[in-house]
PDB file of N, CA and C in Angstrom:
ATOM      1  N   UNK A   1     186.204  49.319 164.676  1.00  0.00           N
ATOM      2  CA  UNK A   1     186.625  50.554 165.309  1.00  0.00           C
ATOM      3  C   UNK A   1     188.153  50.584 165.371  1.00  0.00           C
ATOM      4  N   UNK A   2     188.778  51.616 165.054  1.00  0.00           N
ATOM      5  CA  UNK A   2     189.977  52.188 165.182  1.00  0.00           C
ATOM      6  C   UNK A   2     190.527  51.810 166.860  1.00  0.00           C
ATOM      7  N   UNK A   3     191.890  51.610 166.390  1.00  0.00           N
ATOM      8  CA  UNK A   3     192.431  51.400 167.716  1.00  0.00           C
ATOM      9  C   UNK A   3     192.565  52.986 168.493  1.00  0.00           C
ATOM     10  N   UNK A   4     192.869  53.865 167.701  1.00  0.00           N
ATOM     11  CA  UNK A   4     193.031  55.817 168.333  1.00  0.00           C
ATOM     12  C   UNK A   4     191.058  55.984 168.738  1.00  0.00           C
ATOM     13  N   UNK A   5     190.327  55.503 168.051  1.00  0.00           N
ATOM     14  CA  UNK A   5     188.523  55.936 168.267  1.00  0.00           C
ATOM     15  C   UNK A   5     188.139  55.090 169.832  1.00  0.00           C
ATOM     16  N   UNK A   6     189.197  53.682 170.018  1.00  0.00           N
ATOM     17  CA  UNK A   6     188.519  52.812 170.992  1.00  0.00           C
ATOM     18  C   UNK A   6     189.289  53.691 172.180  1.00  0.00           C
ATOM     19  N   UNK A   7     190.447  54.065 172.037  1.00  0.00           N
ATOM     20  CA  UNK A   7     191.165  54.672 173.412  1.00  0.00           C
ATOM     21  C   UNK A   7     190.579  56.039 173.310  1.00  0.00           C
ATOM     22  N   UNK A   8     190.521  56.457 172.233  1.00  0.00           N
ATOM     23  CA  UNK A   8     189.231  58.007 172.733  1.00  0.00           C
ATOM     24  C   UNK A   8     188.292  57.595 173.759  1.00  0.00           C
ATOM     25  N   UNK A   9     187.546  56.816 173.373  1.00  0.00           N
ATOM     26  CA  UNK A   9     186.361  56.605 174.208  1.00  0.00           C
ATOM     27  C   UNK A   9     186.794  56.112 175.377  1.00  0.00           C
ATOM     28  N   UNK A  10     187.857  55.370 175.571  1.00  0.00           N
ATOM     29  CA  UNK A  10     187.871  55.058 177.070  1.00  0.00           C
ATOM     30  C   UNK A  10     188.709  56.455 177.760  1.00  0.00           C
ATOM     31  N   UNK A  11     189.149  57.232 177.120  1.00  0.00           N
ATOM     32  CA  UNK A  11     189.381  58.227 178.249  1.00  0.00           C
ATOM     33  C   UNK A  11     188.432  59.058 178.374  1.00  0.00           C
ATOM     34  N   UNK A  12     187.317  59.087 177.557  1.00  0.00           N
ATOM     35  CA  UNK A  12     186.287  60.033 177.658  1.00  0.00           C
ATOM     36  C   UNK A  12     185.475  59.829 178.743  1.00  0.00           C
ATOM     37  N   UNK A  13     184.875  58.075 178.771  1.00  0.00           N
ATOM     38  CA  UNK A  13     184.531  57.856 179.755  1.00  0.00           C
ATOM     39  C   UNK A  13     185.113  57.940 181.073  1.00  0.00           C
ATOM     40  N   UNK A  14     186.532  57.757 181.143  1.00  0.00           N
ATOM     41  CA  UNK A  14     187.346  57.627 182.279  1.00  0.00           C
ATOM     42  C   UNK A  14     186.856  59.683 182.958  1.00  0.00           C
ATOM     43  N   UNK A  15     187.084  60.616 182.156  1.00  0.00           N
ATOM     44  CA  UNK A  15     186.993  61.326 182.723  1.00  0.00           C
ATOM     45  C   UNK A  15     185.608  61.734 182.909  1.00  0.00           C
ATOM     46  N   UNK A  16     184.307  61.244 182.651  1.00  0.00           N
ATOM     47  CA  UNK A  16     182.960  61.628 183.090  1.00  0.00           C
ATOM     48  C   UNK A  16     183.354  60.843 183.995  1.00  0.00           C
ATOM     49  N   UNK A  17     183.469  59.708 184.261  1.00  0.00           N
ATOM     50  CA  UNK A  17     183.720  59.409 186.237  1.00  0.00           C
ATOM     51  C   UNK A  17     184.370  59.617 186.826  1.00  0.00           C
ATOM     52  N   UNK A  18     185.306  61.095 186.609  1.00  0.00           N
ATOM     53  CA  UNK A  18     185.817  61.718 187.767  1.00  0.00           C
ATOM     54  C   UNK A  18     184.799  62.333 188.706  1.00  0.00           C
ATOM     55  N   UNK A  19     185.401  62.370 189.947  1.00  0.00           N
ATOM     56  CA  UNK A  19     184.659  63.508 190.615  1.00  0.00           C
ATOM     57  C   UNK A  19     184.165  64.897 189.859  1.00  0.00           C
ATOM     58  N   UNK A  20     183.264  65.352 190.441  1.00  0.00           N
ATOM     59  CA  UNK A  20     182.617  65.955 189.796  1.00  0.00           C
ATOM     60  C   UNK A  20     184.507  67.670 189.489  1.00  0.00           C
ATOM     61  N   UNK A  21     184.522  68.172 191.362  1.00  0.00           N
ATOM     62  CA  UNK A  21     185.607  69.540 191.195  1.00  0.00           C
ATOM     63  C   UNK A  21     186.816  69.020 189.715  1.00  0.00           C
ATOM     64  N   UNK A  22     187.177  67.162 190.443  1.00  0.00           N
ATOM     65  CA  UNK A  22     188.515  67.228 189.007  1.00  0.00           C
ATOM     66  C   UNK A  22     187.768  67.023 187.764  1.00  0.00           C
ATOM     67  N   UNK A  23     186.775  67.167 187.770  1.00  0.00           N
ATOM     68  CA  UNK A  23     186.202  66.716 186.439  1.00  0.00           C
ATOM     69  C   UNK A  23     186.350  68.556 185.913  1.00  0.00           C
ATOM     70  N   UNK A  24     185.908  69.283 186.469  1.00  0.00           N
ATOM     71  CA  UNK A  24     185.994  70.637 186.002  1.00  0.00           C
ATOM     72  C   UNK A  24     186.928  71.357 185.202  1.00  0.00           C
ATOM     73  N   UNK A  25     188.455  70.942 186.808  1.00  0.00           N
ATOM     74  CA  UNK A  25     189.395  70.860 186.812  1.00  0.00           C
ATOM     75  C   UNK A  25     190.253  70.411 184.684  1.00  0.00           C
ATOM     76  N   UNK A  26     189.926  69.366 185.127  1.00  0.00           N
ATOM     77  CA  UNK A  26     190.156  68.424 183.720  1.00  0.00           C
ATOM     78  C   UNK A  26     189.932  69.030 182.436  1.00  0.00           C
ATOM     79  N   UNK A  27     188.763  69.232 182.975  1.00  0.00           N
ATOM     80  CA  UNK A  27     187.723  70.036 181.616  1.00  0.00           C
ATOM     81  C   UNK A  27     188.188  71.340 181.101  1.00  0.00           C
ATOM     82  N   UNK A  28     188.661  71.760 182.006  1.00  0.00           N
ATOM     83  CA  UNK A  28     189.779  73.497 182.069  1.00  0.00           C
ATOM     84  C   UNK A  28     190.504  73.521 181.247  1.00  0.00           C
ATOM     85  N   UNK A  29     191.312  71.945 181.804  1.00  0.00           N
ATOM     86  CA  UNK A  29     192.957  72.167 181.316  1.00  0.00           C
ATOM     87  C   UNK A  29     192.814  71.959 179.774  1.00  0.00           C
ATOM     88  N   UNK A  30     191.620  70.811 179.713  1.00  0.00           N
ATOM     89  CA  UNK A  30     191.532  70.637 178.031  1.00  0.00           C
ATOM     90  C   UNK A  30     191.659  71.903 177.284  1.00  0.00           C
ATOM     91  N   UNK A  31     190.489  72.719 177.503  1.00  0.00           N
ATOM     92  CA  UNK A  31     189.708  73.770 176.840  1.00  0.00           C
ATOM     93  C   UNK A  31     191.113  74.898 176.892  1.00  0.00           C
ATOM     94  N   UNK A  32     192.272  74.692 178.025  1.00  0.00           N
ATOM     95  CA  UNK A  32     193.116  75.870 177.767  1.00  0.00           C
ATOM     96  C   UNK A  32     194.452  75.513 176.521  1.00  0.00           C
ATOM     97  N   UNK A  33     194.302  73.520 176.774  1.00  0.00           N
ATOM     98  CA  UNK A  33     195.393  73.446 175.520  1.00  0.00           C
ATOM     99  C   UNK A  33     194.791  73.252 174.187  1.00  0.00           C
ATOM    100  N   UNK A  34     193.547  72.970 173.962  1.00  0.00           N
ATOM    101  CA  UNK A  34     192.966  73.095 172.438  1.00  0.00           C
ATOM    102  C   UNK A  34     193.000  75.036 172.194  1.00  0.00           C
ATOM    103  N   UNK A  35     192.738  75.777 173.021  1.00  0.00           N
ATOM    104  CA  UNK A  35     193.240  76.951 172.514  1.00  0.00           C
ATOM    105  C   UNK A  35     194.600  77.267 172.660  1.00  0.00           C
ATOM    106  N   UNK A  36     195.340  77.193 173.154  1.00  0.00           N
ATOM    107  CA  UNK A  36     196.690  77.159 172.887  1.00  0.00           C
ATOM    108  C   UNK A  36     197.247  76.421 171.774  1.00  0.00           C
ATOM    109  N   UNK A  37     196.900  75.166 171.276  1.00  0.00           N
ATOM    110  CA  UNK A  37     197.222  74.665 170.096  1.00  0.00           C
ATOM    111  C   UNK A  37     196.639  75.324 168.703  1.00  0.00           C
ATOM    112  N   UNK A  38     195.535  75.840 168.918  1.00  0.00           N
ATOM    113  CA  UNK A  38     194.901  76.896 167.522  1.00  0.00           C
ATOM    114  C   UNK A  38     195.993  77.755 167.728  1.00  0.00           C
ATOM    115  N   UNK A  39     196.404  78.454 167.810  1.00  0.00           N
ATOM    116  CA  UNK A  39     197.384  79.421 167.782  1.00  0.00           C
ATOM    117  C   UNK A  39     198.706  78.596 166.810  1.00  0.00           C
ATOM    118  N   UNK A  40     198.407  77.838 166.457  1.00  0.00           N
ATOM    119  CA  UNK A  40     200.294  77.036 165.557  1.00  0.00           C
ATOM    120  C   UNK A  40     199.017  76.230 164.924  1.00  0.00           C
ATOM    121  N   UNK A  41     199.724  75.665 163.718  1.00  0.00           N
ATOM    122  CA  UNK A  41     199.632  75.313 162.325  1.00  0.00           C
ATOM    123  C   UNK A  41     199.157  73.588 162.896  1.00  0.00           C
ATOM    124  N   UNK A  42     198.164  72.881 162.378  1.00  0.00           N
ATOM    125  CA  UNK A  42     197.501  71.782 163.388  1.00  0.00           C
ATOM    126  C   UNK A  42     198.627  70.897 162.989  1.00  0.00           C
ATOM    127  N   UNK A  43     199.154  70.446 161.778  1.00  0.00           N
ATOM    128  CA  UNK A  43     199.797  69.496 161.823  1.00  0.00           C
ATOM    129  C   UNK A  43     201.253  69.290 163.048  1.00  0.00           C
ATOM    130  N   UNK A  44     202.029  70.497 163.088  1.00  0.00           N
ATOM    131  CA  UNK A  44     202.728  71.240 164.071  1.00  0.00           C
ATOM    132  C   UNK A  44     202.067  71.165 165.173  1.00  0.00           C
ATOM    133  N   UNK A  45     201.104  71.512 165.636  1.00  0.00           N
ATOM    134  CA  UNK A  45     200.829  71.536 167.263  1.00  0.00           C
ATOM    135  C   UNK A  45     200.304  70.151 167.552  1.00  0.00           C
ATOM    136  N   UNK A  46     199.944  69.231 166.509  1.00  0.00           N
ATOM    137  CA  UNK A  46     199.523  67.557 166.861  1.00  0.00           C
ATOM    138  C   UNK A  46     200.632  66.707 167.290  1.00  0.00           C
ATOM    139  N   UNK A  47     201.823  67.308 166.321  1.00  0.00           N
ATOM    140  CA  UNK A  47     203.469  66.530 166.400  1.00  0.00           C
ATOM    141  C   UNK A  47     203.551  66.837 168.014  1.00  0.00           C
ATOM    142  N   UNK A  48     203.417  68.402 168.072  1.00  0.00           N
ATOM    143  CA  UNK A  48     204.134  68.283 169.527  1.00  0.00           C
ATOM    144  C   UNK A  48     203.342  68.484 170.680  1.00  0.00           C
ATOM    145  N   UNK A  49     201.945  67.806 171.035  1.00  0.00           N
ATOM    146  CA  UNK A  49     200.791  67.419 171.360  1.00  0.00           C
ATOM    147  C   UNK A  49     201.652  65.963 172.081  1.00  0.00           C
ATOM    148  N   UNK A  50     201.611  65.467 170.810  1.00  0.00           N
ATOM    149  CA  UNK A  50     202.080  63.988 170.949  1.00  0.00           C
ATOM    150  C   UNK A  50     202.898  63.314 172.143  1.00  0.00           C
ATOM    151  N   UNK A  51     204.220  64.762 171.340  1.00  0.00           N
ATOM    152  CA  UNK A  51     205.277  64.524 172.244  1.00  0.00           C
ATOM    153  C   UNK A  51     205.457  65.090 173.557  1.00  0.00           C
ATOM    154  N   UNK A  52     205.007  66.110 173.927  1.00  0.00           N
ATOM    155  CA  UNK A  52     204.375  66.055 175.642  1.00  0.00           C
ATOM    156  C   UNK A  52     203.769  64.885 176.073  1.00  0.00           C
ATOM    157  N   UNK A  53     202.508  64.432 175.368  1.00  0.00           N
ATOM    158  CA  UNK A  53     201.907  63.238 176.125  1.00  0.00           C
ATOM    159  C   UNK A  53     202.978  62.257 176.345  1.00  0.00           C
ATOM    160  N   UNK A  54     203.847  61.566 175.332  1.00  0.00           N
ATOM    161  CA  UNK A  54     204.890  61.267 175.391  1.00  0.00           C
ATOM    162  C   UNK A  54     205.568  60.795 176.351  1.00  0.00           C
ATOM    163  N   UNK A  55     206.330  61.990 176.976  1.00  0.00           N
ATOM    164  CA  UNK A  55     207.113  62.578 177.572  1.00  0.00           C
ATOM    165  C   UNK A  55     206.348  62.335 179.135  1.00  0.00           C
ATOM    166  N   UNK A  56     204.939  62.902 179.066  1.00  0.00           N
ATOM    167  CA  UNK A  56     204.399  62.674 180.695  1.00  0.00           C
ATOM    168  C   UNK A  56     204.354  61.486 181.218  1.00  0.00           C
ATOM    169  N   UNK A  57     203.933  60.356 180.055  1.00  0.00           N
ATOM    170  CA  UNK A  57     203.507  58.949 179.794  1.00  0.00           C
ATOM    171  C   UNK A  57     204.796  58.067 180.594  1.00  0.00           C
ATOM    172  N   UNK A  58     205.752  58.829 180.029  1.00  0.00           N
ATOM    173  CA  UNK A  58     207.294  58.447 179.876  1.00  0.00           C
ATOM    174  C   UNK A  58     207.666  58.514 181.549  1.00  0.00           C
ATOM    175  N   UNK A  59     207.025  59.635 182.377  1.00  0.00           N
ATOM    176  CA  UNK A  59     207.752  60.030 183.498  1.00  0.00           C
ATOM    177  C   UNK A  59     207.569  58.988 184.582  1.00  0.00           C
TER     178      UNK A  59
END
């Protein structure tokens, strides 16, 4: 297994054991930035995907 497939899965799991409201919550925010990223060209919205996470990671 891929080192990017093994940390998928642990945040996947990490967020089915949120509480159930932040789990919703969570689930929102995903569903509002995968449509916000369809809107720009994927290779372009992955670069700067990245670099937000980045950047939050960073704070």
């Amino acid at each position: 297994m891929k080192e990017e497939e093994a940390s998928l899965m642990l945040i996947r799991h990490a967020i089915d054991d949120l509480p159930q409201p932040q789990k919703e919550r969570v689930t929102g925010c995903i569903s509002k930035i995968k449509e916000t990223l369809s809107a720009y060209d994927e290779e372009d919205a992955g670069l700067a995907l990245m670099l937000v996470a980045a950047e939050i990671a960073a704070e």
